[in-house]
N, C-alpha and C. Protein backbone atom coordinates (compact mmCIF):
# COMPACT_ATOMS: atom_id res chain seq x y z
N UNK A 1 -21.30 -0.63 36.51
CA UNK A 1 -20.18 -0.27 37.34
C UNK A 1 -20.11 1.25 37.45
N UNK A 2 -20.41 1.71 38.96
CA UNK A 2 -20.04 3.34 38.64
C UNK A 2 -18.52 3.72 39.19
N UNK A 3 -18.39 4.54 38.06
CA UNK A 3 -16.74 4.94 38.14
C UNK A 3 -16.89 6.77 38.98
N UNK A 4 -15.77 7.10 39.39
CA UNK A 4 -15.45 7.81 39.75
C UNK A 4 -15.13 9.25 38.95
N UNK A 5 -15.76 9.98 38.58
CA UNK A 5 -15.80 11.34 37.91
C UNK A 5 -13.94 12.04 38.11
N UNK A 6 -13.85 12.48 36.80
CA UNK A 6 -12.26 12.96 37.19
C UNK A 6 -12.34 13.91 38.44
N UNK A 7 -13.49 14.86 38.27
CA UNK A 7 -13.41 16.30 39.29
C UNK A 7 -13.59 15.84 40.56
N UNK A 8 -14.36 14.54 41.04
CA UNK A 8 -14.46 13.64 41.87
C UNK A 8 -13.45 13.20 42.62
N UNK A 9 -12.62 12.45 41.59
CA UNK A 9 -11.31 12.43 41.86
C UNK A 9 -10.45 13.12 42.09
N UNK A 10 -10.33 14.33 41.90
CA UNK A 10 -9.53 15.57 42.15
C UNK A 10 -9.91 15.82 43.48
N UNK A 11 -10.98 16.24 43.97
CA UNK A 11 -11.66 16.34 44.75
C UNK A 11 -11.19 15.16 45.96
N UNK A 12 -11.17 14.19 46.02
CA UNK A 12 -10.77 12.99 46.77
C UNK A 12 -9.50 13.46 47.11
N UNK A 13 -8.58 13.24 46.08
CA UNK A 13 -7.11 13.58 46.11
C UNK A 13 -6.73 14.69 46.94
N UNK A 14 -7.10 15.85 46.96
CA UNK A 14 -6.93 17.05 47.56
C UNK A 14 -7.30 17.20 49.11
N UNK A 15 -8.16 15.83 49.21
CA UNK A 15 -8.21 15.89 50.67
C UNK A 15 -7.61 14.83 51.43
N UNK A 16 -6.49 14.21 50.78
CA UNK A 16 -5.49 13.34 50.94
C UNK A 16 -4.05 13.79 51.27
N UNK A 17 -3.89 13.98 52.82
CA UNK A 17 -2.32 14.38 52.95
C UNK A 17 -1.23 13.44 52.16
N UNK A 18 0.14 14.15 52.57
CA UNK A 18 1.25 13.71 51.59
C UNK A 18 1.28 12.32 51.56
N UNK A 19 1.34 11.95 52.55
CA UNK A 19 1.52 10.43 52.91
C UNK A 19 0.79 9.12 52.27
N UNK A 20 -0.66 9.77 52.74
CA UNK A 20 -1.74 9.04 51.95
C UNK A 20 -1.85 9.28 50.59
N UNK A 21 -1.41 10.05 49.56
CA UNK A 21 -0.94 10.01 48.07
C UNK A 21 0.02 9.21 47.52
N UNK A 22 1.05 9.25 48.84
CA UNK A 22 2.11 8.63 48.18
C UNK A 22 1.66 6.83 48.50
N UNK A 23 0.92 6.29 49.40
CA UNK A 23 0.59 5.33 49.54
C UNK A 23 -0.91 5.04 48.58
N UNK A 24 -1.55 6.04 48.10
CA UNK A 24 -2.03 5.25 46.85
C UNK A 24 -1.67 5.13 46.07
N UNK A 25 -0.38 5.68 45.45
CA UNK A 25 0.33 5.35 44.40
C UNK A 25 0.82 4.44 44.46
N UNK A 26 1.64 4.23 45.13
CA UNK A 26 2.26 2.95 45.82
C UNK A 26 1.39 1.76 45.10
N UNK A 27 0.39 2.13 45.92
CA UNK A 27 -0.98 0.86 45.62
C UNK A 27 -1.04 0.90 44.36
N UNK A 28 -1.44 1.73 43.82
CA UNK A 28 -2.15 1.23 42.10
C UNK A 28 -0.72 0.91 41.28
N UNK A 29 0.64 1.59 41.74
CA UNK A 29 1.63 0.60 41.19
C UNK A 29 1.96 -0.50 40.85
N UNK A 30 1.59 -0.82 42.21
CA UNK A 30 1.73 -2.43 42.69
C UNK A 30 0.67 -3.42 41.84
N UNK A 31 -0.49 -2.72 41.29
CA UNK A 31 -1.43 -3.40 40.64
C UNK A 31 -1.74 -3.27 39.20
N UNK A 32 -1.01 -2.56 38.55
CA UNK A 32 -1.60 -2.08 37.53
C UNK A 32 -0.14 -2.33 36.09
N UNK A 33 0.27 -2.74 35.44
CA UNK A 33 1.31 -2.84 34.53
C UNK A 33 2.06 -1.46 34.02
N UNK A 34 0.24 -1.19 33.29
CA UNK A 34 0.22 0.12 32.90
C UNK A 34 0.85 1.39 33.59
N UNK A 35 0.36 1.75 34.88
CA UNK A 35 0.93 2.50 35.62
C UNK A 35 2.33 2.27 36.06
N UNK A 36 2.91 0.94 36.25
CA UNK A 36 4.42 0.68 35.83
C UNK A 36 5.22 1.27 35.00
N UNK A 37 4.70 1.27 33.72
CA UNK A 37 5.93 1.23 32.49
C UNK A 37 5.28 3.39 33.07
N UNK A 38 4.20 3.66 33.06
CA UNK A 38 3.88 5.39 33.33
C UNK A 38 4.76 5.74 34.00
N UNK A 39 4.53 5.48 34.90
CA UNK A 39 5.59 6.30 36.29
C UNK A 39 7.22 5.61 35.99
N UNK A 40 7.72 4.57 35.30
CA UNK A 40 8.94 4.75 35.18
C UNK A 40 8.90 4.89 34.10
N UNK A 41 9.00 5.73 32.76
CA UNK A 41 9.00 6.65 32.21
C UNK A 41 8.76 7.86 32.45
N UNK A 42 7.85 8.28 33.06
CA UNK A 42 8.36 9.65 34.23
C UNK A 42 9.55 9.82 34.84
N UNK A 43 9.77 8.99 35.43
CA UNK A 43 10.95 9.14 36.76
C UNK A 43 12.51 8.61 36.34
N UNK A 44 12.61 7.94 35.44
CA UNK A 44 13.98 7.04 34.76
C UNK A 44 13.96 7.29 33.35
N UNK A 45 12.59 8.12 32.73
CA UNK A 45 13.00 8.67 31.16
C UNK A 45 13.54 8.03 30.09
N UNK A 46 14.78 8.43 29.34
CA UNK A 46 14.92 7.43 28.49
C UNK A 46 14.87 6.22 28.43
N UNK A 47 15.47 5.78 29.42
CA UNK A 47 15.94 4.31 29.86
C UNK A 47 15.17 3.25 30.01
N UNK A 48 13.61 3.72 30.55
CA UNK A 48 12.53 3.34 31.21
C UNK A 48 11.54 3.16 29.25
N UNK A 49 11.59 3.99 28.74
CA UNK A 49 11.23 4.34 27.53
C UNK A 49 11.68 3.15 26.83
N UNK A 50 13.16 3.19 26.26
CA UNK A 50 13.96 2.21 25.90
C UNK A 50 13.46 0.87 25.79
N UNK A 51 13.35 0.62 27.21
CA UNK A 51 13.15 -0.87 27.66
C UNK A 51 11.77 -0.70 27.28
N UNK A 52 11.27 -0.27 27.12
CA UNK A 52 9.10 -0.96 27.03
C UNK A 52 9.18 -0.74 25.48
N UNK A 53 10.16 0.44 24.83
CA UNK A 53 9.98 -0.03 23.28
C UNK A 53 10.40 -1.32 22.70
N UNK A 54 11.48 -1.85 23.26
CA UNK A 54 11.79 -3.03 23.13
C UNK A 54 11.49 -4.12 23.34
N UNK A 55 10.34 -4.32 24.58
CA UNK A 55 8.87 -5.30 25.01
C UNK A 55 7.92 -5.07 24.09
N UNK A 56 7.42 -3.65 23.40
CA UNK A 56 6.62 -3.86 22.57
C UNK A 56 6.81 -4.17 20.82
N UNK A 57 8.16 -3.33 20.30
CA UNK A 57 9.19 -4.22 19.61
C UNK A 57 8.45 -5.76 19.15
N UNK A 58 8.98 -6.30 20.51
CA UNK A 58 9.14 -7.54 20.37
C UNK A 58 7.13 -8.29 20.25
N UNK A 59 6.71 -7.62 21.21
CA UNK A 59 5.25 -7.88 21.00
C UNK A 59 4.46 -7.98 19.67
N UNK A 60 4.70 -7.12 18.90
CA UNK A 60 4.76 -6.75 17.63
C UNK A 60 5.34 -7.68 16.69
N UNK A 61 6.40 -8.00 16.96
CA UNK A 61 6.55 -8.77 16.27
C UNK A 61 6.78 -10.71 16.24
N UNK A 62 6.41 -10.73 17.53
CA UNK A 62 5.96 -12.23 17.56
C UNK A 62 4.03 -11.76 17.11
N UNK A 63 3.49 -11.57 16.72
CA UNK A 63 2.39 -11.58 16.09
C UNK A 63 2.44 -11.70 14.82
N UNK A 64 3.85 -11.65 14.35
CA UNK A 64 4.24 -12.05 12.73
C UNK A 64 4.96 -12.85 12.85
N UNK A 65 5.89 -13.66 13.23
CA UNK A 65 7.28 -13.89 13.43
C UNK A 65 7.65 -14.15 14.49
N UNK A 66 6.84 -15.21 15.61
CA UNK A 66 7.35 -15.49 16.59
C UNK A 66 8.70 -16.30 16.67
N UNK A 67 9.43 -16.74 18.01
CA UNK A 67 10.73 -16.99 17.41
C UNK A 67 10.61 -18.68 17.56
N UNK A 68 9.24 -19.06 17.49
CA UNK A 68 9.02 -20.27 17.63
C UNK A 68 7.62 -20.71 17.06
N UNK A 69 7.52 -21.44 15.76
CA UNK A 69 6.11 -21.74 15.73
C UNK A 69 5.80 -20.50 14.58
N UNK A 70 4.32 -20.46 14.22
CA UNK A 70 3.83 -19.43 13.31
C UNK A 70 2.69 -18.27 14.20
N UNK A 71 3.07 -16.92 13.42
CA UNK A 71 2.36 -15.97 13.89
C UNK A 71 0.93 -16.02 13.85
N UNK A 72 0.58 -15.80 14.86
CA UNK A 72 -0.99 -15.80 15.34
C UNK A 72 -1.81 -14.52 14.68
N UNK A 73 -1.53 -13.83 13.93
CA UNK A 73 -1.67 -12.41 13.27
C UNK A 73 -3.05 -12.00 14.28
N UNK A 74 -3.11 -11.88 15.61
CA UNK A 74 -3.58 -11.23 16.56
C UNK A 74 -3.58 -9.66 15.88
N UNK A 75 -3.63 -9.02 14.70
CA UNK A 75 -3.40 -7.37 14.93
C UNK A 75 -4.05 -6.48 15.73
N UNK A 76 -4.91 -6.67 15.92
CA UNK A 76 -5.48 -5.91 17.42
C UNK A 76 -4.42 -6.07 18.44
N UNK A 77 -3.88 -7.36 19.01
CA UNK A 77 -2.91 -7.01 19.92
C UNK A 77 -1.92 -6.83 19.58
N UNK A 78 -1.09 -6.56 17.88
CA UNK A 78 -0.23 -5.65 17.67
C UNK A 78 -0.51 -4.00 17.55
N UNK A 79 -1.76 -4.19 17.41
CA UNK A 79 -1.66 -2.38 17.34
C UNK A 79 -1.95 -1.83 18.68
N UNK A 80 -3.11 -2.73 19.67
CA UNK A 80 -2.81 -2.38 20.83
C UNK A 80 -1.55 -1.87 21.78
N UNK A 81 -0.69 -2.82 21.59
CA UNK A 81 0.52 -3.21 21.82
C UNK A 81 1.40 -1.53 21.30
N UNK A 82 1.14 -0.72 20.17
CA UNK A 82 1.97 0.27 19.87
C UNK A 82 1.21 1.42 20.61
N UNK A 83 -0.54 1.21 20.68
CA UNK A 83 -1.09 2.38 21.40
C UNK A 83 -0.63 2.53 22.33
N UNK A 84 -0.84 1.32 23.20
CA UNK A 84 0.01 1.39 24.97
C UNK A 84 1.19 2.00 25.05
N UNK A 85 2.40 1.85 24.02
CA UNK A 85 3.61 2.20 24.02
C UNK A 85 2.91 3.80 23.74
N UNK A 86 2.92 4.26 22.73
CA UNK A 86 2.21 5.84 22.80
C UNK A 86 1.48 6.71 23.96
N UNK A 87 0.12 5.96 24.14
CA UNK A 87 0.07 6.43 25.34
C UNK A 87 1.09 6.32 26.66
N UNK A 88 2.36 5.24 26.83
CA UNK A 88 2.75 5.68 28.18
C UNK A 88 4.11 6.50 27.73
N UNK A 89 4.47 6.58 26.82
CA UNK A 89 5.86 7.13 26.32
C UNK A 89 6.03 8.63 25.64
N UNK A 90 5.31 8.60 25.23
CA UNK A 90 4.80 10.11 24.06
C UNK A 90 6.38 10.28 23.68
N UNK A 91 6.71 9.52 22.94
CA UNK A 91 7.26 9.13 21.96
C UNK A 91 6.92 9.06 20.44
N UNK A 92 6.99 10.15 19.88
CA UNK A 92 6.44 10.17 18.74
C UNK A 92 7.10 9.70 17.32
N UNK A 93 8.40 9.58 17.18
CA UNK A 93 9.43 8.80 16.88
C UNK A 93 9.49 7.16 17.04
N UNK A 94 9.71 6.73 18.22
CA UNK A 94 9.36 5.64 18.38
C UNK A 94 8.35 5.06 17.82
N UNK A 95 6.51 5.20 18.21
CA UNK A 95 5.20 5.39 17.93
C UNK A 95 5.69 5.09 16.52
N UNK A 96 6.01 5.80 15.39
CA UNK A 96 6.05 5.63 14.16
C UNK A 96 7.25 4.95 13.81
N UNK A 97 7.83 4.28 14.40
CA UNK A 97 8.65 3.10 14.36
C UNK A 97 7.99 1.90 14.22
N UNK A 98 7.08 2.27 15.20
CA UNK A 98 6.70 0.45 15.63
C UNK A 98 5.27 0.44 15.21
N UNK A 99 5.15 1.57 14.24
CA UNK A 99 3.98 1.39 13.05
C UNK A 99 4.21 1.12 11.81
N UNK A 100 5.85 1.95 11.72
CA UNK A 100 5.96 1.17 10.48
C UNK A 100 6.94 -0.09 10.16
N UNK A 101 7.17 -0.54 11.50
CA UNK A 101 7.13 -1.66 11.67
C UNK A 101 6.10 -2.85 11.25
N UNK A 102 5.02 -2.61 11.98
CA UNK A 102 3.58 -3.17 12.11
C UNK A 102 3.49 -3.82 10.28
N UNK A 103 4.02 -2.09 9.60
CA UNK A 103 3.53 -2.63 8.05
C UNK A 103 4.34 -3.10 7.00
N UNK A 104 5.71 -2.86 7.77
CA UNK A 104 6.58 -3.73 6.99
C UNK A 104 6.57 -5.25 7.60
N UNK A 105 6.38 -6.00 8.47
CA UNK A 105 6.01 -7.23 9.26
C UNK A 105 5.08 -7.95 8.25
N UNK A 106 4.05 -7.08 8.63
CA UNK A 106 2.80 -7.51 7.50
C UNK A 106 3.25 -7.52 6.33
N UNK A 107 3.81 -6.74 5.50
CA UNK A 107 3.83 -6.81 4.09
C UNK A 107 4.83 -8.41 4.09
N UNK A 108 5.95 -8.43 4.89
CA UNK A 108 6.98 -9.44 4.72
C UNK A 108 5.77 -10.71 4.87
N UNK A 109 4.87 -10.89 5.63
CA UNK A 109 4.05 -12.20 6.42
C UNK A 109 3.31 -12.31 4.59
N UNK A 110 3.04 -11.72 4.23
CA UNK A 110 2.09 -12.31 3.01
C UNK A 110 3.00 -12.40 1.91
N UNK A 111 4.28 -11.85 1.58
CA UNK A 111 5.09 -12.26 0.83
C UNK A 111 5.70 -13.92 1.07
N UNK A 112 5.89 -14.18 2.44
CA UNK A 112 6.53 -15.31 3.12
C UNK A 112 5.01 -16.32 3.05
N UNK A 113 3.97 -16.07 2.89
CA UNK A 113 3.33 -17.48 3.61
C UNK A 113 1.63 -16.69 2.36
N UNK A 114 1.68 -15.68 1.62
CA UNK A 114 0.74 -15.45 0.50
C UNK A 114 -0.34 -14.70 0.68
N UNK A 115 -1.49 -14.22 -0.16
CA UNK A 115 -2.36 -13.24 0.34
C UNK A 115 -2.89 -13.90 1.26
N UNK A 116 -3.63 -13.16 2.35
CA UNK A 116 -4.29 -12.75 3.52
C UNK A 116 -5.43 -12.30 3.20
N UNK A 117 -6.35 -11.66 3.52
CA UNK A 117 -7.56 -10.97 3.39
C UNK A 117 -7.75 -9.66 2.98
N UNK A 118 -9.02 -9.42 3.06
CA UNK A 118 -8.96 -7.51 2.81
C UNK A 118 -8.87 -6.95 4.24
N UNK A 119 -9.66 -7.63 5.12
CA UNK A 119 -9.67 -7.12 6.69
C UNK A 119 -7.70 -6.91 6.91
N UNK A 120 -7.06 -7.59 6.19
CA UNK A 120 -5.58 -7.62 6.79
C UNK A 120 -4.74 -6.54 6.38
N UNK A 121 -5.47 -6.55 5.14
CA UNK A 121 -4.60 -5.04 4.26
C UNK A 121 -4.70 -4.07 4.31
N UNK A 122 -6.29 -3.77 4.81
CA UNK A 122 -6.89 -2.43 5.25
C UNK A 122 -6.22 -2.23 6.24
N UNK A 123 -6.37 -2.80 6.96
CA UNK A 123 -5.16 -2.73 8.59
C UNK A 123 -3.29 -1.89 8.51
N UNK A 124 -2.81 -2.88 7.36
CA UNK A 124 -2.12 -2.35 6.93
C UNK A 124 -1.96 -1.05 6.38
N UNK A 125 -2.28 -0.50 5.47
CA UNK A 125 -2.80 0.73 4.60
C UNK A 125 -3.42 1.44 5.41
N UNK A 126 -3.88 1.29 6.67
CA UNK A 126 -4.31 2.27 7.20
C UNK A 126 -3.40 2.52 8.31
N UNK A 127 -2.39 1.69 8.91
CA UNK A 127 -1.26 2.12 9.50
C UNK A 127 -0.15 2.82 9.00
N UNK A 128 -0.16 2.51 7.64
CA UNK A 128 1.03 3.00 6.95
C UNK A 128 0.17 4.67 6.18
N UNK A 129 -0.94 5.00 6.35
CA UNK A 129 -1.52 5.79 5.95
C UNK A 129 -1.46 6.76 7.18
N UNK A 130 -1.10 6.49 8.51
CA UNK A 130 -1.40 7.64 9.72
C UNK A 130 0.18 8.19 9.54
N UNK A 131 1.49 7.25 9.30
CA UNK A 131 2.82 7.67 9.15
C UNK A 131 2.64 8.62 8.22
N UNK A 132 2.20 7.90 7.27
CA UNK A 132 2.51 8.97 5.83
C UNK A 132 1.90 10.71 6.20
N UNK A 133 1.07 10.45 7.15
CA UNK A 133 0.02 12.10 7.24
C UNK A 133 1.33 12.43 8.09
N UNK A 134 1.85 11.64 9.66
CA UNK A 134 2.62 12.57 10.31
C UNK A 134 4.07 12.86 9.09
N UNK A 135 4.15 12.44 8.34
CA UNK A 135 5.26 12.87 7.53
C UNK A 135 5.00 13.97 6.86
N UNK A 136 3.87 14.30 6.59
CA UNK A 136 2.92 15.22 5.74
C UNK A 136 3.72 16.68 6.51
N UNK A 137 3.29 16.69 8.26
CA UNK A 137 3.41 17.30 9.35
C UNK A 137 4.80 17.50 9.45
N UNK A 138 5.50 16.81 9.31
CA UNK A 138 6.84 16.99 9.58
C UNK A 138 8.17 16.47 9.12
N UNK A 139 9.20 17.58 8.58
CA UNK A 139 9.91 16.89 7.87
C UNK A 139 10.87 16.27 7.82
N UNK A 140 11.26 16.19 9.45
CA UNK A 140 12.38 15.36 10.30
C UNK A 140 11.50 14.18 9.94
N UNK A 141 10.31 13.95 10.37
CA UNK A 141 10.11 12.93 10.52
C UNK A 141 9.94 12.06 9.26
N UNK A 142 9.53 12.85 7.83
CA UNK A 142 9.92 12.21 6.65
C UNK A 142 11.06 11.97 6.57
N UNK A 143 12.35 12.58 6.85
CA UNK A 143 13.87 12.14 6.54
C UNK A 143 13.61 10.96 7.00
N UNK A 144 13.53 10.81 8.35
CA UNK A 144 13.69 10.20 9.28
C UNK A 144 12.91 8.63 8.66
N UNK A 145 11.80 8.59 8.33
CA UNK A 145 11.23 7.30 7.59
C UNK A 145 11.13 7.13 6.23
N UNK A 146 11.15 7.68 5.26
CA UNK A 146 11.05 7.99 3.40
C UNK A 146 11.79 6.43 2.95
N UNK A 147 13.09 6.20 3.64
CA UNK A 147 13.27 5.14 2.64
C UNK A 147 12.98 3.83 3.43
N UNK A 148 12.14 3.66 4.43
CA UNK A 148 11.52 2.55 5.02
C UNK A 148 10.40 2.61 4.31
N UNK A 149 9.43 3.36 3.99
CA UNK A 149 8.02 3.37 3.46
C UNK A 149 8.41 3.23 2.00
N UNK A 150 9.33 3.37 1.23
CA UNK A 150 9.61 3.45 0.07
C UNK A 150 9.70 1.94 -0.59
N UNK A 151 10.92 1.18 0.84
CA UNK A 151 11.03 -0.14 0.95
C UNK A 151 9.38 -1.09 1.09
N UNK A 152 8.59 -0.15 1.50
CA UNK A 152 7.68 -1.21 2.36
C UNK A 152 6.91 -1.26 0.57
N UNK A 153 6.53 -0.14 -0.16
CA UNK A 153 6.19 0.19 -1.23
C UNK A 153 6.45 -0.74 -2.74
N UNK A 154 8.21 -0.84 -2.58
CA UNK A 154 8.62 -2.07 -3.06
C UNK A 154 8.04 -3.26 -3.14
N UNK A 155 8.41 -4.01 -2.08
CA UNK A 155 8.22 -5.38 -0.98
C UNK A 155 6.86 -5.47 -1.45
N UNK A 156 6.15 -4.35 -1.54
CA UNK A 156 4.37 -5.24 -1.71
C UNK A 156 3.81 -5.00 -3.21
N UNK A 157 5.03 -4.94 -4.03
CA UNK A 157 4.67 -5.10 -5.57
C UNK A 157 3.95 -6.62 -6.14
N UNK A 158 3.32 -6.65 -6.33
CA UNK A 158 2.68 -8.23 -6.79
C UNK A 158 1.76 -8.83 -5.41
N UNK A 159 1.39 -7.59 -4.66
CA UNK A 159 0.69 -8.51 -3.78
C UNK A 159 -0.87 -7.88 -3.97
N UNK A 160 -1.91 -8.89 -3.82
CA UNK A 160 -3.03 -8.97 -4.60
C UNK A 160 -3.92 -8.35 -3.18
N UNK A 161 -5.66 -7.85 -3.90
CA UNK A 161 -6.21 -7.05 -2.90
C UNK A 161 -6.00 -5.59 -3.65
N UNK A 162 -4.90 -5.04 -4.31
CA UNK A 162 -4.87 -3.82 -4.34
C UNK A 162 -4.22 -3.11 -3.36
N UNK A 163 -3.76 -3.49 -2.65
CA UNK A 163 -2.61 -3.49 -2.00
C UNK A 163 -1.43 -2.53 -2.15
N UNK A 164 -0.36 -2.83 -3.08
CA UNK A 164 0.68 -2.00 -3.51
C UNK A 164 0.06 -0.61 -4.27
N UNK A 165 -1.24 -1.13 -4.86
CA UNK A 165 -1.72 0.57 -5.52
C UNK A 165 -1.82 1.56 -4.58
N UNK A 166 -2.71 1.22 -3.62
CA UNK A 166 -3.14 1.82 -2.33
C UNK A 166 -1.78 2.56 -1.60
N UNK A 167 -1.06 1.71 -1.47
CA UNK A 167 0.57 2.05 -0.84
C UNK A 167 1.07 3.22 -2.22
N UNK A 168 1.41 2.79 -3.05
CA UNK A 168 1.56 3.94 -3.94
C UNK A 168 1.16 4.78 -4.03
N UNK A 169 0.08 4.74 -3.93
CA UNK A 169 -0.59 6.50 -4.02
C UNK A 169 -0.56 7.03 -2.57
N UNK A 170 -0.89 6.62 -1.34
CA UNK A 170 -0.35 7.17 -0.26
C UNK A 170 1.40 7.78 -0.43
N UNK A 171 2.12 6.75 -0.59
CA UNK A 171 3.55 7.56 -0.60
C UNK A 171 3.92 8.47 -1.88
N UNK A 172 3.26 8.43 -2.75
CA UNK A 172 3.70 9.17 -4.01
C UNK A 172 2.77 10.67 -3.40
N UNK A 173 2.21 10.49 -2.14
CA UNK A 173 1.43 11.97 -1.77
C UNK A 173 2.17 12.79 -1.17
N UNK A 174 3.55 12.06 -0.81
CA UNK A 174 4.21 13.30 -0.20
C UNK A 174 5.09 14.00 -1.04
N UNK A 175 5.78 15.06 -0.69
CA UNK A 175 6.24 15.90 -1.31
C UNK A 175 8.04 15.31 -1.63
N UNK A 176 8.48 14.34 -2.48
CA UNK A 176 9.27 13.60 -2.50
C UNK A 176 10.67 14.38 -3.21
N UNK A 177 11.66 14.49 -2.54
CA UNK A 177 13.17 15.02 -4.23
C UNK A 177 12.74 14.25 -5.21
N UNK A 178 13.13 14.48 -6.12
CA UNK A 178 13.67 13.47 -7.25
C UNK A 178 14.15 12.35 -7.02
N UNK A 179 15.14 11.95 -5.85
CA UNK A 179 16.22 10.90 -5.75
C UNK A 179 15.82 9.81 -5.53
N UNK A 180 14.30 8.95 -5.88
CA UNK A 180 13.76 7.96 -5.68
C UNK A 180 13.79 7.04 -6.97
């Protein structure tokens, strides 16, 4: 399949009056999901934001916890599911919501129904390992999550794999008060 070069595309675009821009947009609107939730998050901002965190929210967590039946632990299309939200939102707050979401879900799914695999935990531990670095980065954003990861830290005491060690030493890496 040959694709179209960005400078290509620039190039195309630039020789496209107003009209005809606004009618390919139009078009790939009309076709594309992705470019949906993009351009209204551009144009409607929070609101637009809001609503697709709360589609993916929910995406997320019927892959643990559907509200019917048992979770399909699809994690590829839960983590998919938070990239998409990232890439169309740049929401970086959110983004580490609905990651550490992802690993408190998971930790609850093998407490509720027993160990899982190593492929499942690594998954885990390595989601809850990208939070812990942006916390590293920033310290709103540690206020902001410390006693969710602390909780998640808890919750996976006695769960086998190596598991809770792994989680421990990630969160015992940040720079913590005393008040734990």
């Amino acid at each position: 399949m040959t694709l179209l070069k960005l400078n290509e595309l620039k190039k195309e675009l630039k020789a496209l009056d107003h009209k005809e821009l606004i009618q390919l947009i139009t078009e790939i609107y009309k076709v594309n999901k992705d470019v949906q939730h993009f351009l209204s998050n551009k144009f409607l901002g929070e609101e637009a934001i809001n609503d697709l965190y709360k589609k993916t929210k929910k995406k997320v967590k019927d892959e643990f916890f559907p509200e019917r039946g048992f979770g399909k632990l699809r994690l590829g299309e839960a983590k998919n599911a938070i990239s998409n939200f990232k890439k169309l939102s740049s929401d970086e707050l959110k983004t580490l919501d609905l990651m550490i979401l992802y690993v408190e879900l998971g930790t609850e799914f093998t407490n509720a129904y027993g160990d899982i695999n190593m492929k499942f935990y690594d998954s885990m531990v390595s989601m809850f390992d990208k939070v812990v670095i942006e916390c590293h980065k920033n310290e709103k954003v540690l206020n902001s999550f410390k006693s969710r990861l602390y909780t998640i830290v808890q919750e996976s005491e006695g769960i086998g794999w190596g598991y809770h060690e792994v989680l421990c030493d990630i969160y015992y890496s940040l720079d913590l008060e005393e008040d734990e």
